[in-house]
Protein backbone atom coordinates (compact mmCIF):
# COMPACT_ATOMS: atom_id res chain seq x y z
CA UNK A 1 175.04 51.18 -55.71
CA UNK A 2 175.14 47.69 -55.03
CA UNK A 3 178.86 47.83 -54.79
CA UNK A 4 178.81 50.52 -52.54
CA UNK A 5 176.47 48.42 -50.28
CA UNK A 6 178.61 45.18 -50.52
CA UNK A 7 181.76 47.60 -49.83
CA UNK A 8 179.99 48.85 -46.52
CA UNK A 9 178.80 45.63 -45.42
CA UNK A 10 182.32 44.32 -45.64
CA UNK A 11 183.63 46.99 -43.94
CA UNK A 12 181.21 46.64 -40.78
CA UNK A 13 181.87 43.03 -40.99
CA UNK A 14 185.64 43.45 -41.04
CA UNK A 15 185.68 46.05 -37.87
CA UNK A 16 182.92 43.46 -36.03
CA UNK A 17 185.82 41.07 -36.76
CA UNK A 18 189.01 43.52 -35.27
CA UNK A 19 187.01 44.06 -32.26
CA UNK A 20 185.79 40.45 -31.44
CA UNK A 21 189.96 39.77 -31.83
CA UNK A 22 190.46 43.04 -30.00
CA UNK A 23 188.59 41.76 -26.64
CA UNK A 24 189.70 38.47 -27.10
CA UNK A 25 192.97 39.48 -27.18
CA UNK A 26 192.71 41.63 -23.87
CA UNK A 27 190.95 38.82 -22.39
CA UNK A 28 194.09 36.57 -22.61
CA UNK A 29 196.32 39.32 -21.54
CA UNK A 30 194.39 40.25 -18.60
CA UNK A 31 193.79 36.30 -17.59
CA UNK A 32 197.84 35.71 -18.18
CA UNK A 33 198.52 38.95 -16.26
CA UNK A 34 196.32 39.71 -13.73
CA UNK A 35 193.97 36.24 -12.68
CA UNK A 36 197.22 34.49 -13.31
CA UNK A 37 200.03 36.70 -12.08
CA UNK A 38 198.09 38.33 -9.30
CA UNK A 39 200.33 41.52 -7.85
CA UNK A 40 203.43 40.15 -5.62
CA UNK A 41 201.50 40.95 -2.67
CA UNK A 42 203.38 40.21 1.14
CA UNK A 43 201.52 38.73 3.95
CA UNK A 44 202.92 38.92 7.92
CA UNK A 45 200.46 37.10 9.60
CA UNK A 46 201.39 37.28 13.71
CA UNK A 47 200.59 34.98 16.16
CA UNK A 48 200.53 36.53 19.63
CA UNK A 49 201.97 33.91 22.01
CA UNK A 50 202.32 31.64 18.88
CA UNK A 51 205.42 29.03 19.62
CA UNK A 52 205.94 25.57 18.61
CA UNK A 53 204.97 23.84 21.29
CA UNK A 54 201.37 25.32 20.74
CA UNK A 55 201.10 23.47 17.04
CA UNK A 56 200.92 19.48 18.70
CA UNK A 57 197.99 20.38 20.83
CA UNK A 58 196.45 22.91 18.47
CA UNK A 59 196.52 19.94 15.21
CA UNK A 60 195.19 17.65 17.91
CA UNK A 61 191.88 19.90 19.23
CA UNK A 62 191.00 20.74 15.29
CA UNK A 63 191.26 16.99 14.49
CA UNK A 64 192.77 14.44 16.33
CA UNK A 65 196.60 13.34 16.45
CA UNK A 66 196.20 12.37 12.48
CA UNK A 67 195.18 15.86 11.59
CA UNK A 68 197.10 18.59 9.41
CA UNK A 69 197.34 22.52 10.03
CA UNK A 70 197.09 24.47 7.26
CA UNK A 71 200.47 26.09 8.91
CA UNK A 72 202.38 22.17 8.16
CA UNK A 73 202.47 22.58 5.10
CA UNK A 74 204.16 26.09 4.68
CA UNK A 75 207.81 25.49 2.93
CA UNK A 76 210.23 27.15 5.28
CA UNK A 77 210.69 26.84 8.52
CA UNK A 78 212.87 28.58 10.97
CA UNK A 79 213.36 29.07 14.80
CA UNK A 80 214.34 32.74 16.43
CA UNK A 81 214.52 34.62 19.78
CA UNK A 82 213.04 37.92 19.98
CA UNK A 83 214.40 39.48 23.22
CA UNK A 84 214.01 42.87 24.04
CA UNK A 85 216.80 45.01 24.17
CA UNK A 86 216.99 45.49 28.35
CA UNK A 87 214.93 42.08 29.02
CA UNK A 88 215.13 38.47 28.16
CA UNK A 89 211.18 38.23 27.83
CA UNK A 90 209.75 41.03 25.14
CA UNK A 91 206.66 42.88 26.53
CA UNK A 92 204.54 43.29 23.93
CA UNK A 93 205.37 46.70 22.46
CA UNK A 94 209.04 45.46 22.25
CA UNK A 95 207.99 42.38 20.58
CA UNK A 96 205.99 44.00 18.01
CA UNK A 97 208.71 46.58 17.38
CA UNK A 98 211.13 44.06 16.70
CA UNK A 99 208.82 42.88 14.11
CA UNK A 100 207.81 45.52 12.40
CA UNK A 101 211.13 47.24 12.15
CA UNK A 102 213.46 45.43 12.80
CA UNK A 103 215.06 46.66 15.86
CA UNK A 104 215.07 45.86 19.14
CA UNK A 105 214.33 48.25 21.72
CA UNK A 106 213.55 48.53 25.28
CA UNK A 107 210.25 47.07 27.01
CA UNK A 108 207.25 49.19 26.88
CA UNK A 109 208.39 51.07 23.58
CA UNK A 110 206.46 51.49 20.18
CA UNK A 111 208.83 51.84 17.24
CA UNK A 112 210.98 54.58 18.84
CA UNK A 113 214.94 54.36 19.31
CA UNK A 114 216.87 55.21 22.75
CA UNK A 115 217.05 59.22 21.16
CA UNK A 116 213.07 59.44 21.13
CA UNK A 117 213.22 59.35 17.41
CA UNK A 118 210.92 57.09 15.38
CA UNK A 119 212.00 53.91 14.01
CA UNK A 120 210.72 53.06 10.64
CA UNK A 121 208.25 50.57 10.08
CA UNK A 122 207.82 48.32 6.88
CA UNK A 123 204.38 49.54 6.65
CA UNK A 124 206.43 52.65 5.88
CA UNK A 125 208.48 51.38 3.84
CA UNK A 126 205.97 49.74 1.76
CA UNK A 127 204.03 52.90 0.90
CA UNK A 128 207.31 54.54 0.02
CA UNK A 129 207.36 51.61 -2.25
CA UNK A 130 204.33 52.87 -3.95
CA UNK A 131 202.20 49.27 -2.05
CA UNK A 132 199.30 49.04 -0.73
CA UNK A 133 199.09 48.60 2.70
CA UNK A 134 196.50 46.64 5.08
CA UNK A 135 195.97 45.62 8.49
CA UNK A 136 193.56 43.11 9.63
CA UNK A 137 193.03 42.53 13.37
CA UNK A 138 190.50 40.61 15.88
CA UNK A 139 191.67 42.85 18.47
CA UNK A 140 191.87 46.92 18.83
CA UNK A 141 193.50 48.54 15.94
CA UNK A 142 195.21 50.67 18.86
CA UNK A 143 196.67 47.23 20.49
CA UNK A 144 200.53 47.60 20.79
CA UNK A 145 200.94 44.69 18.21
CA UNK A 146 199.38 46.80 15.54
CA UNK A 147 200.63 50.44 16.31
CA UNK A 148 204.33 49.20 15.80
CA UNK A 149 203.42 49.14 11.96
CA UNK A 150 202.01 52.57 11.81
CA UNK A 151 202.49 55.00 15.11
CA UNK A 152 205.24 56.03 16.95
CA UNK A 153 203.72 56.84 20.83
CA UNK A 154 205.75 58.59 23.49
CA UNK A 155 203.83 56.00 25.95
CA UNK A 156 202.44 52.98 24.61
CA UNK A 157 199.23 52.74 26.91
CA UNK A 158 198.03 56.09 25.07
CA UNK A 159 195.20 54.48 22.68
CA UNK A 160 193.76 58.12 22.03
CA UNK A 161 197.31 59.55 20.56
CA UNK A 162 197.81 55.82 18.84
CA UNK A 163 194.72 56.69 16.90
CA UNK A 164 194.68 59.92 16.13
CA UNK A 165 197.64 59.03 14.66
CA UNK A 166 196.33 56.32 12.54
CA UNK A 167 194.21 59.16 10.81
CA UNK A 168 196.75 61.71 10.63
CA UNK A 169 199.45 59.40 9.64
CA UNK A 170 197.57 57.75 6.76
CA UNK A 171 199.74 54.95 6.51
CA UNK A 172 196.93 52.42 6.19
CA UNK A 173 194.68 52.03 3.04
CA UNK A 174 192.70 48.85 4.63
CA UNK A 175 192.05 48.51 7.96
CA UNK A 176 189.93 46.09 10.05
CA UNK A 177 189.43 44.66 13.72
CA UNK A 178 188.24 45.83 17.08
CA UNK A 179 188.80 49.20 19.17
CA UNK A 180 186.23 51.34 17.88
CA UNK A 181 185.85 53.28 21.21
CA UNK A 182 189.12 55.12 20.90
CA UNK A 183 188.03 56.73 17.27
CA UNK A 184 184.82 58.23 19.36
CA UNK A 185 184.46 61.06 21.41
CA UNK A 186 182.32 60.02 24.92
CA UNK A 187 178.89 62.27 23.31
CA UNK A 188 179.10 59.21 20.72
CA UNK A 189 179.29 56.57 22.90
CA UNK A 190 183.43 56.51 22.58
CA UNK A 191 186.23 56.79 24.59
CA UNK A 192 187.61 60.11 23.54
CA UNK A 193 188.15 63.11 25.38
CA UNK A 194 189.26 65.76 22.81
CA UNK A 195 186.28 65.83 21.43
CA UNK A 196 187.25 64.16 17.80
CA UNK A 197 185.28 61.83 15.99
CA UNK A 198 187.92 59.46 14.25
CA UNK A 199 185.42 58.50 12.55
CA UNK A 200 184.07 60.78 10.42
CA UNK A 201 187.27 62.54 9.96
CA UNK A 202 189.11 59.09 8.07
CA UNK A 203 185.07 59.21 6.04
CA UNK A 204 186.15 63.26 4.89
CA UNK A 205 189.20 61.66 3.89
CA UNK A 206 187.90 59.18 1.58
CA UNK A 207 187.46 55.82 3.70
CA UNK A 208 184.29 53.87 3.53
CA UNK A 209 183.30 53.13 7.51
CA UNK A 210 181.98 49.19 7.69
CA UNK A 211 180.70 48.33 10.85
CA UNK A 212 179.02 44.85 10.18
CA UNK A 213 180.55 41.75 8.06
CA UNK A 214 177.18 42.46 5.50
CA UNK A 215 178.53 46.04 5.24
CA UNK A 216 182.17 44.45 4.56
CA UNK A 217 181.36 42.13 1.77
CA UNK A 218 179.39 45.16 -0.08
CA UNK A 219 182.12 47.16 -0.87
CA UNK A 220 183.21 46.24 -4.66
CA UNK A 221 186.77 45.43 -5.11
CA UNK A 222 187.26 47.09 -8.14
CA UNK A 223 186.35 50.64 -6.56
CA UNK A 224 190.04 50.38 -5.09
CA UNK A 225 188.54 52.09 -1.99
CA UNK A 226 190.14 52.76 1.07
CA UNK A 227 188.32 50.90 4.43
CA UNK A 228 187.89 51.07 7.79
CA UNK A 229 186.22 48.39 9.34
CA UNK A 230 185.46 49.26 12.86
CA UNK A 231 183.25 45.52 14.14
CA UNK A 232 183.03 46.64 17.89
CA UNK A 233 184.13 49.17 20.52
CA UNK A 234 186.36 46.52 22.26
CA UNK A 235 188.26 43.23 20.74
CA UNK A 236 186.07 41.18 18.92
CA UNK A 237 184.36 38.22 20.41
CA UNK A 238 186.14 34.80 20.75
CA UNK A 239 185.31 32.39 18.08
CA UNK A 240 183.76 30.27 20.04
CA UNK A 241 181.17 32.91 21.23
CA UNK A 242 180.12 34.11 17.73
CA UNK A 243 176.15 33.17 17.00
CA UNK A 244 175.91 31.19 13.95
CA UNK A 245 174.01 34.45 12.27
CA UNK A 246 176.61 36.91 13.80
CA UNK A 247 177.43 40.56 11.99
CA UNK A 248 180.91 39.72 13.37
CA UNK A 249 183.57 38.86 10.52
CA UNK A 250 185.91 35.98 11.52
CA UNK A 251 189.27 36.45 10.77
CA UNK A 252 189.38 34.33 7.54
CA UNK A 253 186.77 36.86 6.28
CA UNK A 254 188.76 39.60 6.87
CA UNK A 255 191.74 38.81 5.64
CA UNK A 256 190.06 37.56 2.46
CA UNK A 257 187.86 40.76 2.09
CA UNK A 258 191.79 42.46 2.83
CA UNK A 259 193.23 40.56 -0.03
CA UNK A 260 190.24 41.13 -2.45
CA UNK A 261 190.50 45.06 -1.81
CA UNK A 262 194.43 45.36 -2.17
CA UNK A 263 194.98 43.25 -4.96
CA UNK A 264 193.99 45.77 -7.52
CA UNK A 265 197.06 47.75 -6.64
CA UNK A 266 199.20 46.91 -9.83
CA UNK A 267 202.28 47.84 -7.55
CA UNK A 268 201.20 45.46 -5.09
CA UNK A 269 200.51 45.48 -1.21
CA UNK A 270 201.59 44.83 2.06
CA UNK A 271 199.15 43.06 4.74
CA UNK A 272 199.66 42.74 7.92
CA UNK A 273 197.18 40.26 10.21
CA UNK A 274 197.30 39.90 14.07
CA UNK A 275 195.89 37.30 16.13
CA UNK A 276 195.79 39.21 18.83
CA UNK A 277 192.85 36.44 20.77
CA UNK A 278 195.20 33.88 21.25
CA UNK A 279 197.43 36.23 23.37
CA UNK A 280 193.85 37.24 25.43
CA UNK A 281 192.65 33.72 25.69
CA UNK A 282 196.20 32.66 27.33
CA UNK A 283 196.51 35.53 29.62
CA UNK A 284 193.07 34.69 30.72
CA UNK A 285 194.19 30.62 31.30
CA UNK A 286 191.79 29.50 29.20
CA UNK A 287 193.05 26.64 27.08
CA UNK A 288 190.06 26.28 25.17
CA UNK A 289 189.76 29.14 24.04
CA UNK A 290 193.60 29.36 23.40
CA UNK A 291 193.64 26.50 20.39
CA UNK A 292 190.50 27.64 19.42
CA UNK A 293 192.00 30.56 18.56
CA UNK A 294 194.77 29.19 16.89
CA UNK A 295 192.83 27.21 14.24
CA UNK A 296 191.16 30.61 13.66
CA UNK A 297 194.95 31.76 12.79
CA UNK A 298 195.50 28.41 11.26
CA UNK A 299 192.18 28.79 8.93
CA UNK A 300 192.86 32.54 8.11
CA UNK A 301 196.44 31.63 6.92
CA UNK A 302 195.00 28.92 4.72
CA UNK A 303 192.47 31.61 3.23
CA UNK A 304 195.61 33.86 2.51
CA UNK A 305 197.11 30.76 0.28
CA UNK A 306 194.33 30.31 -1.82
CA UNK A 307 193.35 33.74 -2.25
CA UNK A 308 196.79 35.70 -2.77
CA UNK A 309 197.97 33.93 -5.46
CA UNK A 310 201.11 32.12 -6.33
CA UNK A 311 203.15 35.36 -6.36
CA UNK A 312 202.51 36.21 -2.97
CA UNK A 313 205.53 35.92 -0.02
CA UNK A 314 202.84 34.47 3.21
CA UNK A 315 205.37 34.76 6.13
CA UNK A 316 203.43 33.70 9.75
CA UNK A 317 205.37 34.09 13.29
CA UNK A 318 205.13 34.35 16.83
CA UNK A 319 205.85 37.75 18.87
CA UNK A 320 206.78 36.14 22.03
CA UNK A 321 205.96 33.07 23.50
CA UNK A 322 203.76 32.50 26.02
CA UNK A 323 204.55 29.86 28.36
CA UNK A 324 202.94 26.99 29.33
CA UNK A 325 200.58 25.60 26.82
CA UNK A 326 201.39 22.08 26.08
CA UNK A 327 199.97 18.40 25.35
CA UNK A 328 200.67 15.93 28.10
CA UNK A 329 198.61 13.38 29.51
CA UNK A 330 197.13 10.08 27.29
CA UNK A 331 194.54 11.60 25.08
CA UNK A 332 193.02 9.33 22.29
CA UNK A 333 194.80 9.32 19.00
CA UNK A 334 191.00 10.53 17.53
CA UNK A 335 190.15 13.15 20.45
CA UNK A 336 189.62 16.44 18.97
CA UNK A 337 188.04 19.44 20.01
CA UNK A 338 186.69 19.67 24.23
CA UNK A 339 187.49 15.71 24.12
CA UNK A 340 190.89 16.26 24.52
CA UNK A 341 190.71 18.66 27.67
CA UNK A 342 191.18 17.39 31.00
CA UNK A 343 188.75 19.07 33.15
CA UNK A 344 187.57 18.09 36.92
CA UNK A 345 183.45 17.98 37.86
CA UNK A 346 183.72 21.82 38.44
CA UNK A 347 184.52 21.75 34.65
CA UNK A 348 188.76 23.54 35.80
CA UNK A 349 191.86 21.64 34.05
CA UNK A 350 193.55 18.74 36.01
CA UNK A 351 196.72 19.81 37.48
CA UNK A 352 198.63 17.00 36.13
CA UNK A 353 201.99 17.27 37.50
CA UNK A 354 203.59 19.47 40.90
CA UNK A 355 206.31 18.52 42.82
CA UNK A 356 207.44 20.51 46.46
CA UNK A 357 205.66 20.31 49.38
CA UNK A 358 201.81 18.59 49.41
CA UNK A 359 202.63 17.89 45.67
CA UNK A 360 200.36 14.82 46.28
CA UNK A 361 197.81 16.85 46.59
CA UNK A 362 197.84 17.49 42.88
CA UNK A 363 197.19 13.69 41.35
């Protein structure tokens, strides 16, 4: 009997043992294969507007002439024109095209060729590719930029079409940014007129609807769920107008929340970010509010490098550039921030150089 009983107890003692070696060995597998080797994830950030001449003044508002962008320090560098196919100057829906397909078209067209037929996207080619796919935003989802990767409009001012076929299309497992008006019928305080609630159809279909940055970071990872982050009916707010306590992600959140989400695809994923702010800060002359923008690109792109892993292609570009930001003038070498704007008493930029008639007037 006391054999027996030794015989048992060595048994349980030898199984304790294969299991303790058991989960230790899938420990070190899944820390050398997974926290290590993250899936080869790719990363298009897009900088609306975005040009070189925008980086001197933009490393010089974060922090002075001596500071560094996060963007400096990426390992290739290269320099191309991205005209449309009838115009020197891309409009945006050409622009976008040209990046998300790889072919240039006419102005004012969405990812369709001079038959009507659609072009496709690498969003589509990704999920034929078996990847994930994402697209974070901090502008409308519907925003020409971002329908290039997943719609194909007959007219690209058509936001109502451009979402419907977002849902419909299901091209997009992760989705965040702005335009939540255009996925809700006018009764719910949307922009709709068919009647459909965007909404509610892409929760039927399996998507968990976010509509605050407390909602976003509650969603577990490991579900592998499929989101749609809807943080208000228009763009979101300029960085500069967020309240410290704000439901409002910032960009950097979302693209790390984007990351965290797609990363347990084991076939990996394809995200694609716009900062579409820039582009509205510029067209609205407001310098400001232009670098301020940028860092936010700047800052999100440095998120993306510490969070994707060293597998991950991070590729960042302009659409089209947007003329006339630039440093000039004698700023300080340690101005930074609102210090290095030239503003009058009425608080409006200097002019700081005209020529042509009454150009005196300008100094």
């Amino acid at each position: 009997m006391r054999a027996y009983i030794a015989l048992v107890k060595w048994r349980n003692q030898l199984l304790a043992l294969f299991c303790l070696l058991a989960f230790a060995g899938l420990g070190v597998l899944y820390f050398q294969h997974w926290v290590i080797r993250k899936p080869f994830g790719i990363i298009l950030f897009i900088g609306e507007g975005l040009a070189p001449g925008r980086l001197a003044p933009t490393r010089a508002y974060a922090g002075g002439a001596g500071g560094h962008l996060s963007l400096d320090s990426m390992t290739h560098l290269a320099l191309l024109t991205n005209s449309s196919k009838d115009f020197a100057a891309p409009d945006q829906a050409a622009a976008a095209t040209a990046l998300a397909t790889g072919v240039r078209v006419t102005n004012r067209v969405i990812a369709i060729n001079g038959d009507g037929k659609p072009i496709t996207s690498i969003v589509e080619l990704a999920r034929e590719n078996r990847r994930a796919t994402g697209l974070v935003t901090d502008v409308k989802v519907t925003d020409a930029t971002n329908a290039a990767f997943y719609a194909h409009p007959v007219d690209p001012n058509d936001v109502d079409s451009i979402a419907a076929e977002f849902v419909d299309g299901g091209k997009i497992d992760i989705a965040m940014g702005g335009g939540a008006a255009q996925f809700l019928p006018s009764a719910k305080g949307g922009e709709r007129q068919d009647g459909r609630d965007l909404l509610l159809e892409l929760r039927r279909n399996g998507f968990d609807i976010v509509r605050t940055r407390a909602e976003l970071e509650a969603i577990p990872a490991w579900r592998r769920p499929k989101l749609f982050g809807a943080f208000s009916n228009i763009e979101l707010a300029f960085a500069n107008q967020v309240e410290e306590r704000s439901q409002q992600p910032s960009l950097s959140d979302m693209v790390r929340r984007a990351i965290e989400l797609l990363q347990y695809n084991a076939g990996g994923y394809l995200l694609v970010v716009d900062a579409g702010l820039m582009r509205k800060a510029a067209e609205e002359n407001n310098g400001e509010r232009t670098l301020s923008e940028t860092v936010e690109l700047d800052r999100a792109v440095s998120v993306a490098r510490r969070y994707a892993g060293q597998r991950s292609t991070i590729v960042v570009c302009g659409d089209a550039a947007i003329g006339g930001l630039s440093l000039n003038g004698f700023p300080f070498r340690k101005d930074s921030g609102i210090a290095l704007l030239g503003l009058n008493s009425a608080g409006q930029p200097w002019i700081t150089w005209a020529t042509g008639p009454n150009g005196n007037l300008a100094n």
